[in-house]
Protein backbone atom coordinates (compact mmCIF):
# COMPACT_ATOMS: atom_id res chain seq x y z
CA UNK A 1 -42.35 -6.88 -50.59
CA UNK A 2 -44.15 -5.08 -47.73
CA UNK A 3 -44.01 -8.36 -44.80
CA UNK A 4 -46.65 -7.97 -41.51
CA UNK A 5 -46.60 -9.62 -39.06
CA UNK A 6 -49.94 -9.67 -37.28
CA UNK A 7 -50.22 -10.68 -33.00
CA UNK A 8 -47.88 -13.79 -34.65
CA UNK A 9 -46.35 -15.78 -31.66
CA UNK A 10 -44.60 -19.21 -32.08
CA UNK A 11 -44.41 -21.91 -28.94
CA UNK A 12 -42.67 -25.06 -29.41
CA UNK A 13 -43.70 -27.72 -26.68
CA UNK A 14 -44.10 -25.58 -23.28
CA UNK A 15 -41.82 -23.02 -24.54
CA UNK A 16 -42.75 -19.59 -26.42
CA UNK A 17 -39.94 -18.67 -28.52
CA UNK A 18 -41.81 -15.33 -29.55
CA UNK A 19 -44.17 -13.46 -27.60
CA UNK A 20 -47.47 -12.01 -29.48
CA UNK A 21 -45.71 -9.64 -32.52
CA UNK A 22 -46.97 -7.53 -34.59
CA UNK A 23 -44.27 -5.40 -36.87
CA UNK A 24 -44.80 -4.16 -40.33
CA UNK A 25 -41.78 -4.06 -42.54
CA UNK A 26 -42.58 -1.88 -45.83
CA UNK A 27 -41.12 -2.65 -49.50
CA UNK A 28 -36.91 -1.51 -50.06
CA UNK A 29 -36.31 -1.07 -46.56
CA UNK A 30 -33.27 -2.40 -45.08
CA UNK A 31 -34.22 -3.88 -41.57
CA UNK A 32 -32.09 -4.89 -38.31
CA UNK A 33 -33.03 -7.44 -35.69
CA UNK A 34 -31.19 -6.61 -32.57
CA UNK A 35 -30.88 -8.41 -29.80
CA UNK A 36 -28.74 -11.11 -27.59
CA UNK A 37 -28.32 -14.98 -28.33
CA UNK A 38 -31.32 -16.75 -27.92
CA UNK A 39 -33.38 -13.30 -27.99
CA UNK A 40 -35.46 -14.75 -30.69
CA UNK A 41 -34.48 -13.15 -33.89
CA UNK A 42 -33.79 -16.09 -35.90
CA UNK A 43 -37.18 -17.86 -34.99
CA UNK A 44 -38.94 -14.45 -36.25
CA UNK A 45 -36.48 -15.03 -39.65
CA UNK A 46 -37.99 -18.35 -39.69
CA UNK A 47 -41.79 -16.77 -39.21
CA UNK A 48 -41.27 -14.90 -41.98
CA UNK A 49 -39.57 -17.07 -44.70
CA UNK A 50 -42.06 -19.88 -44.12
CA UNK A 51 -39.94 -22.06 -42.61
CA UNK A 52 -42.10 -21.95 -39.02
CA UNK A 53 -45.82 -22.18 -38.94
CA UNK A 54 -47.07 -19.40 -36.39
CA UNK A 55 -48.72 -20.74 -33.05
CA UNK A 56 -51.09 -18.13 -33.49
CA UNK A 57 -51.76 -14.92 -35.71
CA UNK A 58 -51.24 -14.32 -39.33
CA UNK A 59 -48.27 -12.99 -42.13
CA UNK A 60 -49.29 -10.90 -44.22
CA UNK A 61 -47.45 -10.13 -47.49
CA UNK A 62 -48.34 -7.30 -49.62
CA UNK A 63 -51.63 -7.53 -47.62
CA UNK A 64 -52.25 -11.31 -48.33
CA UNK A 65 -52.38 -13.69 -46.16
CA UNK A 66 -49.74 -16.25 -46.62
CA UNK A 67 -49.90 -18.00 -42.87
CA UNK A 68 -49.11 -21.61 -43.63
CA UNK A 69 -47.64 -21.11 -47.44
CA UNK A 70 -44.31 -23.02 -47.30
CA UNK A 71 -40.93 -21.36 -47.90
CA UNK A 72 -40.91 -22.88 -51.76
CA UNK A 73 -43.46 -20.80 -53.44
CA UNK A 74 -42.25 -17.40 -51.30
CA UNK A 75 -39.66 -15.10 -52.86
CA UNK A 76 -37.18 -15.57 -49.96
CA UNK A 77 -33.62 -16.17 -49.87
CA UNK A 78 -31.76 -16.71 -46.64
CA UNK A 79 -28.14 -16.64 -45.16
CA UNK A 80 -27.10 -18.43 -42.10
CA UNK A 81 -24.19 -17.67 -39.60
CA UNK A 82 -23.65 -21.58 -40.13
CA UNK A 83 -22.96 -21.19 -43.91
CA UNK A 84 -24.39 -23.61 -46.01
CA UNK A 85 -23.51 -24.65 -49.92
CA UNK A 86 -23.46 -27.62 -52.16
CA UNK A 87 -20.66 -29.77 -51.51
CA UNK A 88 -20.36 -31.49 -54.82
CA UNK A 89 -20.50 -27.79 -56.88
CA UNK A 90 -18.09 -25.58 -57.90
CA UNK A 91 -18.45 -22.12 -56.22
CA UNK A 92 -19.66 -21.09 -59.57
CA UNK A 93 -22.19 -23.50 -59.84
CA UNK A 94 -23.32 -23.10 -56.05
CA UNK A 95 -23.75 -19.58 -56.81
CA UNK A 96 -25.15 -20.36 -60.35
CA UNK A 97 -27.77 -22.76 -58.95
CA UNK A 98 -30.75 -20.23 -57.86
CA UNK A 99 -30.53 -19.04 -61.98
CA UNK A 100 -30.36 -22.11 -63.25
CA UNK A 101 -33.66 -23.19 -61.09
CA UNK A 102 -35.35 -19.75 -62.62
CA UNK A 103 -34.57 -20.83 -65.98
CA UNK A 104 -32.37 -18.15 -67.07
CA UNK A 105 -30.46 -17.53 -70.06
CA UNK A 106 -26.80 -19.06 -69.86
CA UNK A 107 -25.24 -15.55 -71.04
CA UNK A 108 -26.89 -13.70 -67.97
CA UNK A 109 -26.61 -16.90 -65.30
CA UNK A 110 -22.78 -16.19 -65.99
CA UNK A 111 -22.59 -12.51 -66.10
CA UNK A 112 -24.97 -12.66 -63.26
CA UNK A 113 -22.40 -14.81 -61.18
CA UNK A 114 -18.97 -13.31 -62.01
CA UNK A 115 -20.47 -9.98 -61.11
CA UNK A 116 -21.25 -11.42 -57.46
CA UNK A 117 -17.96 -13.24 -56.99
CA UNK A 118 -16.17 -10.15 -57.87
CA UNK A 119 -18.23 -8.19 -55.35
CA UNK A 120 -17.44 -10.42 -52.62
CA UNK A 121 -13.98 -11.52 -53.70
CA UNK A 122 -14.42 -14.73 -55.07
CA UNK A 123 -13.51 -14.62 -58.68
CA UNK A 124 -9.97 -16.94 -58.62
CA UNK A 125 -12.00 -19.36 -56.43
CA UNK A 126 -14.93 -20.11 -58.50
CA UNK A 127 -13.85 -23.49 -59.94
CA UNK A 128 -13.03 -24.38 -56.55
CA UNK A 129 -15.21 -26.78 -54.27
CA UNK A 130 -16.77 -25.47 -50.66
CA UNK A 131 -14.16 -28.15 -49.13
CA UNK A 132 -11.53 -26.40 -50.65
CA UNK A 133 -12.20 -23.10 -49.56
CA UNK A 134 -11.76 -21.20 -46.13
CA UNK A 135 -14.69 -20.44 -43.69
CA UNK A 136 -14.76 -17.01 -44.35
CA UNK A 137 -14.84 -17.96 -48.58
CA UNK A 138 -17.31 -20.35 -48.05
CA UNK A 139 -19.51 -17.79 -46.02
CA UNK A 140 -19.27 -15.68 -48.99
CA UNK A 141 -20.44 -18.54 -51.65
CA UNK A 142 -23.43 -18.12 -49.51
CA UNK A 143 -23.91 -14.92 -49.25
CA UNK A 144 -23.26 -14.69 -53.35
CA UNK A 145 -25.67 -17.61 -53.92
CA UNK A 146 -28.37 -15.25 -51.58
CA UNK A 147 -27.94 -12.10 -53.50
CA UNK A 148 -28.07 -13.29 -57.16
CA UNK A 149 -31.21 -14.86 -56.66
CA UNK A 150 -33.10 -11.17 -56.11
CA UNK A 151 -35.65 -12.33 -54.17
CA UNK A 152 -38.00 -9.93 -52.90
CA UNK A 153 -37.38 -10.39 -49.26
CA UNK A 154 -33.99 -11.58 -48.22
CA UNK A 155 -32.83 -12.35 -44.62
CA UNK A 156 -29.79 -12.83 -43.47
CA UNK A 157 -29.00 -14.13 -40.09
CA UNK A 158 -25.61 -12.78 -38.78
CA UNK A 159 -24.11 -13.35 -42.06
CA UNK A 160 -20.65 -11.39 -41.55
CA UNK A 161 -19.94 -13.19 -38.25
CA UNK A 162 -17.44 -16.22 -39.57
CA UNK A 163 -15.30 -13.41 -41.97
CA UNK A 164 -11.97 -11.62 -40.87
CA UNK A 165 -12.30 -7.93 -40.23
CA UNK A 166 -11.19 -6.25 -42.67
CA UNK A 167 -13.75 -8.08 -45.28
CA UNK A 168 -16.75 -7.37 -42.52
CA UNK A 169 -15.82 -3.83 -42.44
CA UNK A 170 -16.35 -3.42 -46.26
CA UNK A 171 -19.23 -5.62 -46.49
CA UNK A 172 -21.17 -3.71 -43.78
CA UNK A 173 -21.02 -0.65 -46.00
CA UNK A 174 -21.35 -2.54 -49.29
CA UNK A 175 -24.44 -4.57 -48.10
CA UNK A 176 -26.92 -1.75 -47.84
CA UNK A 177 -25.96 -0.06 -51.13
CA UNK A 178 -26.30 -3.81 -52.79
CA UNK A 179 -30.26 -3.40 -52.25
CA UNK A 180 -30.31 -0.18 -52.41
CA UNK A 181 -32.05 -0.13 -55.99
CA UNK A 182 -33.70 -3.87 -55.90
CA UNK A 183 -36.88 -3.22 -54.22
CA UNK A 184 -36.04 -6.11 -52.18
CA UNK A 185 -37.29 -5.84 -48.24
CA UNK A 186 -34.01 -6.77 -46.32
CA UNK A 187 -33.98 -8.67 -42.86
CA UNK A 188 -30.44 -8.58 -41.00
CA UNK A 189 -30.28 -10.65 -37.65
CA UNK A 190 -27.09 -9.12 -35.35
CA UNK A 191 -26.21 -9.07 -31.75
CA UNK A 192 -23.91 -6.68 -32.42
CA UNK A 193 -25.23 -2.71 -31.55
CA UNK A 194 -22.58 -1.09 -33.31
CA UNK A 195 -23.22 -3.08 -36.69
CA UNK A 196 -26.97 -2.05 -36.28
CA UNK A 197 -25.38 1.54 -36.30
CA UNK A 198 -23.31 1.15 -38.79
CA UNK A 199 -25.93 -0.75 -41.04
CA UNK A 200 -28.40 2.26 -40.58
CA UNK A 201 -32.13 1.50 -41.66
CA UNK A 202 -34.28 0.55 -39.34
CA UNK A 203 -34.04 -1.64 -35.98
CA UNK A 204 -35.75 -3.20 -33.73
CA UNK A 205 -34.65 -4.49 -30.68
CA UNK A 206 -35.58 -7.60 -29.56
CA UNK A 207 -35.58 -9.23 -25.83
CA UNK A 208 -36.39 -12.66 -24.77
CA UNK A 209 -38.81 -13.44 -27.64
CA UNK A 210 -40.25 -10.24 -27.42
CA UNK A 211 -39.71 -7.10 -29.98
CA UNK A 212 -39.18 -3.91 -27.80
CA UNK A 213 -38.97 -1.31 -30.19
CA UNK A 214 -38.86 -0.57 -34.08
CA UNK A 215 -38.23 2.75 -35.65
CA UNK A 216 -35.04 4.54 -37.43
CA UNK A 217 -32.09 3.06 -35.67
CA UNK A 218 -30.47 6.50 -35.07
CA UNK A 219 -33.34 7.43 -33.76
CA UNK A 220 -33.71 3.77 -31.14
CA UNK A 221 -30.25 4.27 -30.07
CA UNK A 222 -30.29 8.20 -29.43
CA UNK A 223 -34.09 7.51 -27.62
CA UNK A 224 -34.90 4.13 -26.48
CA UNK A 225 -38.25 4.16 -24.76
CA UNK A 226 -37.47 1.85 -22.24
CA UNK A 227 -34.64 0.60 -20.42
CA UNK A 228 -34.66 -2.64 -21.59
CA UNK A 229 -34.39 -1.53 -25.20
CA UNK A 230 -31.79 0.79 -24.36
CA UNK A 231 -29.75 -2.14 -22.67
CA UNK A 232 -30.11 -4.46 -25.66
CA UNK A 233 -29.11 -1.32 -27.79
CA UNK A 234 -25.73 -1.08 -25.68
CA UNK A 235 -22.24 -3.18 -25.78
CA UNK A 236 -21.01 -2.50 -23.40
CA UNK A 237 -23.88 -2.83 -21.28
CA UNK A 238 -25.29 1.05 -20.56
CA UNK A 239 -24.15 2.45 -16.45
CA UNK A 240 -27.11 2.46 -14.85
CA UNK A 241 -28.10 3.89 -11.46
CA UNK A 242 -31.22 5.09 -8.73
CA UNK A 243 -31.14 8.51 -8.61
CA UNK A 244 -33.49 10.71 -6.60
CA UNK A 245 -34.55 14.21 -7.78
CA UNK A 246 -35.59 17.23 -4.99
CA UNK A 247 -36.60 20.50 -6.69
CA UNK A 248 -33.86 21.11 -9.22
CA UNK A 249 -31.28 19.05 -8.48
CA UNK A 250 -30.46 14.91 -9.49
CA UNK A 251 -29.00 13.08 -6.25
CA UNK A 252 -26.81 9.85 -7.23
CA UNK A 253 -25.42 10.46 -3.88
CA UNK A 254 -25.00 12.94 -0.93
CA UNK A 255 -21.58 13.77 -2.58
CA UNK A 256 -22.94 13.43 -6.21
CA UNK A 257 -25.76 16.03 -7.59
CA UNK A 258 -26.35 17.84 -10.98
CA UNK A 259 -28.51 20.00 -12.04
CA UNK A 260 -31.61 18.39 -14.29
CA UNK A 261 -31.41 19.05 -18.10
CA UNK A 262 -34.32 21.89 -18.61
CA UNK A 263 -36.61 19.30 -20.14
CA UNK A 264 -36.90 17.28 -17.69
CA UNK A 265 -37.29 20.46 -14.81
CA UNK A 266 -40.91 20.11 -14.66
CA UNK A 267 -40.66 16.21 -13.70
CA UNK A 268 -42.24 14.81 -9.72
CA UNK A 269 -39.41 15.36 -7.01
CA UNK A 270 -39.03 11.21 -6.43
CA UNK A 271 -36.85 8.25 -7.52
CA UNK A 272 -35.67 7.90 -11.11
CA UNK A 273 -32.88 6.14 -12.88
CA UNK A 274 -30.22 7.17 -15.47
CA UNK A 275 -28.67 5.26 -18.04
CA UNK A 276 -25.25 6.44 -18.66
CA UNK A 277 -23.41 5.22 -21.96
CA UNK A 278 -19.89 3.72 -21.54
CA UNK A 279 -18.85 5.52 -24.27
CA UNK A 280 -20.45 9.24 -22.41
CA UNK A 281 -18.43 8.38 -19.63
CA UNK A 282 -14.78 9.50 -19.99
CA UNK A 283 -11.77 9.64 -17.29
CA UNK A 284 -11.06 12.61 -18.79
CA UNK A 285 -12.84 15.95 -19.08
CA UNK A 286 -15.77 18.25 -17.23
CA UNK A 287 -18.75 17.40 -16.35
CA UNK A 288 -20.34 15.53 -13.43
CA UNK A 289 -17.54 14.10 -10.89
CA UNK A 290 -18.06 10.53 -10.05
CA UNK A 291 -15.24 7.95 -8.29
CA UNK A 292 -14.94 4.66 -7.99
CA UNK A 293 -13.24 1.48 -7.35
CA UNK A 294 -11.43 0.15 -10.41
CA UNK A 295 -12.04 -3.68 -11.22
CA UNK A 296 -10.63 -4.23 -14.76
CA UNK A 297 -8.87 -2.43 -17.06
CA UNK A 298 -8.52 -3.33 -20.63
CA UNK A 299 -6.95 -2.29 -24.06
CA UNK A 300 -8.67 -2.37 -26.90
CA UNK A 301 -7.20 -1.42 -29.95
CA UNK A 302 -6.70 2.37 -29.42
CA UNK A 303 -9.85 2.15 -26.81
CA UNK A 304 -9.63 1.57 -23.45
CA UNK A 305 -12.19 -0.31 -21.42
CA UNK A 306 -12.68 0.24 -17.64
CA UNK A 307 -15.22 -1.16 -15.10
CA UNK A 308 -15.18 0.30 -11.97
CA UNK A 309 -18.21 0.57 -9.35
CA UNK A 310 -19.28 3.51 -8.61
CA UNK A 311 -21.74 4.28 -5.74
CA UNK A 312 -22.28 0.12 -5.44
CA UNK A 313 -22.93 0.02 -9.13
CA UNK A 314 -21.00 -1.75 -11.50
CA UNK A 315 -19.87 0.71 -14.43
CA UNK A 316 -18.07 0.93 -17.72
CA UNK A 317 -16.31 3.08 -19.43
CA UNK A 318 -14.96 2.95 -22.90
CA UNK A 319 -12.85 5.98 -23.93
CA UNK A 320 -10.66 7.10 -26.85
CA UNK A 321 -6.57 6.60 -25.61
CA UNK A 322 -4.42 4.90 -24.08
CA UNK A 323 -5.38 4.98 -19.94
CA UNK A 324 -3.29 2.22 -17.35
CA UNK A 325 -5.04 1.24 -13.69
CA UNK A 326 -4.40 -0.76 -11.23
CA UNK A 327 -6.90 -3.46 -9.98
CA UNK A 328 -8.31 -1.40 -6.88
CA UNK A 329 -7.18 2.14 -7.57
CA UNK A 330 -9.67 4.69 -7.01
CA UNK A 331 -10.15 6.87 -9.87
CA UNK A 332 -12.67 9.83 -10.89
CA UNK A 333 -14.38 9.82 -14.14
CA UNK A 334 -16.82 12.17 -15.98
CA UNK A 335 -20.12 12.41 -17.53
CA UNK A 336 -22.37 14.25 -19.11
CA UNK A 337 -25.99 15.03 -17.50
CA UNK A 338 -27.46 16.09 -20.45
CA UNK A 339 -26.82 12.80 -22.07
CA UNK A 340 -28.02 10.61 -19.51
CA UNK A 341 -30.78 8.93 -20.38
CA UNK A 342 -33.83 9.35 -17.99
CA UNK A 343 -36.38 6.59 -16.80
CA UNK A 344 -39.57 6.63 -14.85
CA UNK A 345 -40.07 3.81 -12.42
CA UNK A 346 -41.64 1.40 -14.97
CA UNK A 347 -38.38 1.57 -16.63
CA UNK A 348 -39.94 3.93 -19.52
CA UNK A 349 -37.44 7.08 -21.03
CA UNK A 350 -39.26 10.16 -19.73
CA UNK A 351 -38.52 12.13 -22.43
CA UNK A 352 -36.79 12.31 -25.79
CA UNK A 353 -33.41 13.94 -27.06
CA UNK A 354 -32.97 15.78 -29.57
């Protein structure tokens, strides 16, 4: 199901909820909306199952127009974060229920459903009712219920967020290969940036009711064309800092100067600023020297997290091992100039990676 959505904005009251949009999801493709709480992404869900009329501008899908064409005669099915089943069904009738609307055979409703629950676990739960069940299990009714249907265009708004870890883990890499041969257009809502990544497909990166960017999401997170997508695209947030180029040579400071990558040589001597990854910048290593003033240092698993300000701006660095400070301690730490990324001063990447 190839969805468009065409200068489609949606105000409620005085409020705009989503700026004038226009993105064009094609047929089988697996789709991310990042962005923060409240950035907008399940209101543009809601655009495109039907469920919201736009304020202005049309949906297309498959080139009609279907602006104003209620969620009941679409091919959608949705998952909420908020999970939501039949209270009075049995987990295999809550998953059943979709089938049973769409008339199918009993034989395939049932080999339909036991192949779902044992995909996402639920096979010695399915005489159970939702009340009986866990958050996480009850999440996973949902999700089951979702996926048997096979609707053409499926969204699914931070679906993983109420399970444990271990069963997110497997369902992030299970969920892409599950419509892998369906056809079906897939929406996933996430405010995560390292799900996104680990989702693959494509993103695009949403800010305040307003979609920055769509393309590959390697591709958004290695060259995000503006600082704001590149800080939605970040968690951590991404270090960033003025810096001012003569000739050359980069200037964060009088003390602090690289070199320029040679594709970016040719740029105006002037002000620019760098976005520096928390993950690119390492207490450990070669590369450019910077010190600073640590704040907070945290443990995270095997990862360490460390905010410290460097030249009056507030950095982070998340690193690989084990590494102990002391609230205060000044401490160097590394980066790479050839990964920075580099703005102009409308905030828009000068150039591209490779």
């Amino acid at each position: 199901m190839a969805i468009e959505l065409d200068n489609v904005s949606l105000r409620v009251g005085a409020e705009t909820h989503i700026y004038e949009t226009s993105l064009s999801l094609e047929p089988g493709q697996f789709n991310i909306l990042l962005g923060t709480t409240l950035s907008g992404k399940t209101s543009l869900m809601r655009l495109m199952a039907g469920l919201e009329k736009p304020s202005s501008g049309r949906l297309l899908v498959n080139d009609q127009d279907v602006t104003g064409i209620p969620v009941q005669k679409r091919s959608v099915a949705m998952v909420y974060q908020a999970f939501i089943n039949y209270p009075s069904f049995s987990v295999y009738d809550n998953i059943a229920s979709p089938l049973r609307v769409a008339g199918l055979p009993r034989n395939e409703i049932d080999e339909k459903v036991r192949s779902f629950a044992e995909l996402l676990k639920l096979t010695p739960m399915l005489d159970r009712l939702p009340n009986e069940l866990s958050g996480g299990q009850q999440q996973r009714t949902a999700l089951a219920r979702a996926l048997v249907k096979g609707a053409e265009l499926v969204l699914l708004d931070e679906p993983l967020a109420n399970l444990d870890y271990k069963l997110r883990e497997e369902l992030r890499d299970e969920l892409p290969k599950m419509f892998a041969d369906t056809g079906a257009t897939v929406v996933y809502a996430t405010s995560e940036p390292l799900e996104a990544l680990m989702l693959g497909g494509y993103t695009a990166t949403i800010n305040e009711g307003r979609v920055i960017q769509f393309g590959q999401t390697s591709t958004i997170y290695r060259n995000p064309d503006s600082l704001t997508s590149a800080r939605v695209f970040s968690d951590p947030p991404v270090n960033v800092a003025s810096i001012d180029k003569r000739g050359g040579t980069a200037y964060l400071s009088d003390s602090v100067s690289w070199t320029v990558p040679a594709r970016l040589a040719e740029m105006p001597d002037g002000s620019y600023t760098i976005g520096v990854r928390p993950h690119h910048l390492s207490p450990q290593g070669a590369g450019v020297e910077v010190s600073g003033e640590v704040q907070i240092a945290e443990i995270s698993g095997s990862e360490s997290i460390i905010r410290v300000i460097v030249e009056g701006n507030n950095w982070v660095s998340e690193t690989h091992g084990i590494h102990s400070y002391e609230f205060g301690q000044s401490a160097s730490f590394f980066f790479n100039s050839s990964r920075c990324l580099y703005f102009d001063v409308n905030e828009q990447l000068i150039e591209t990676q490779g």
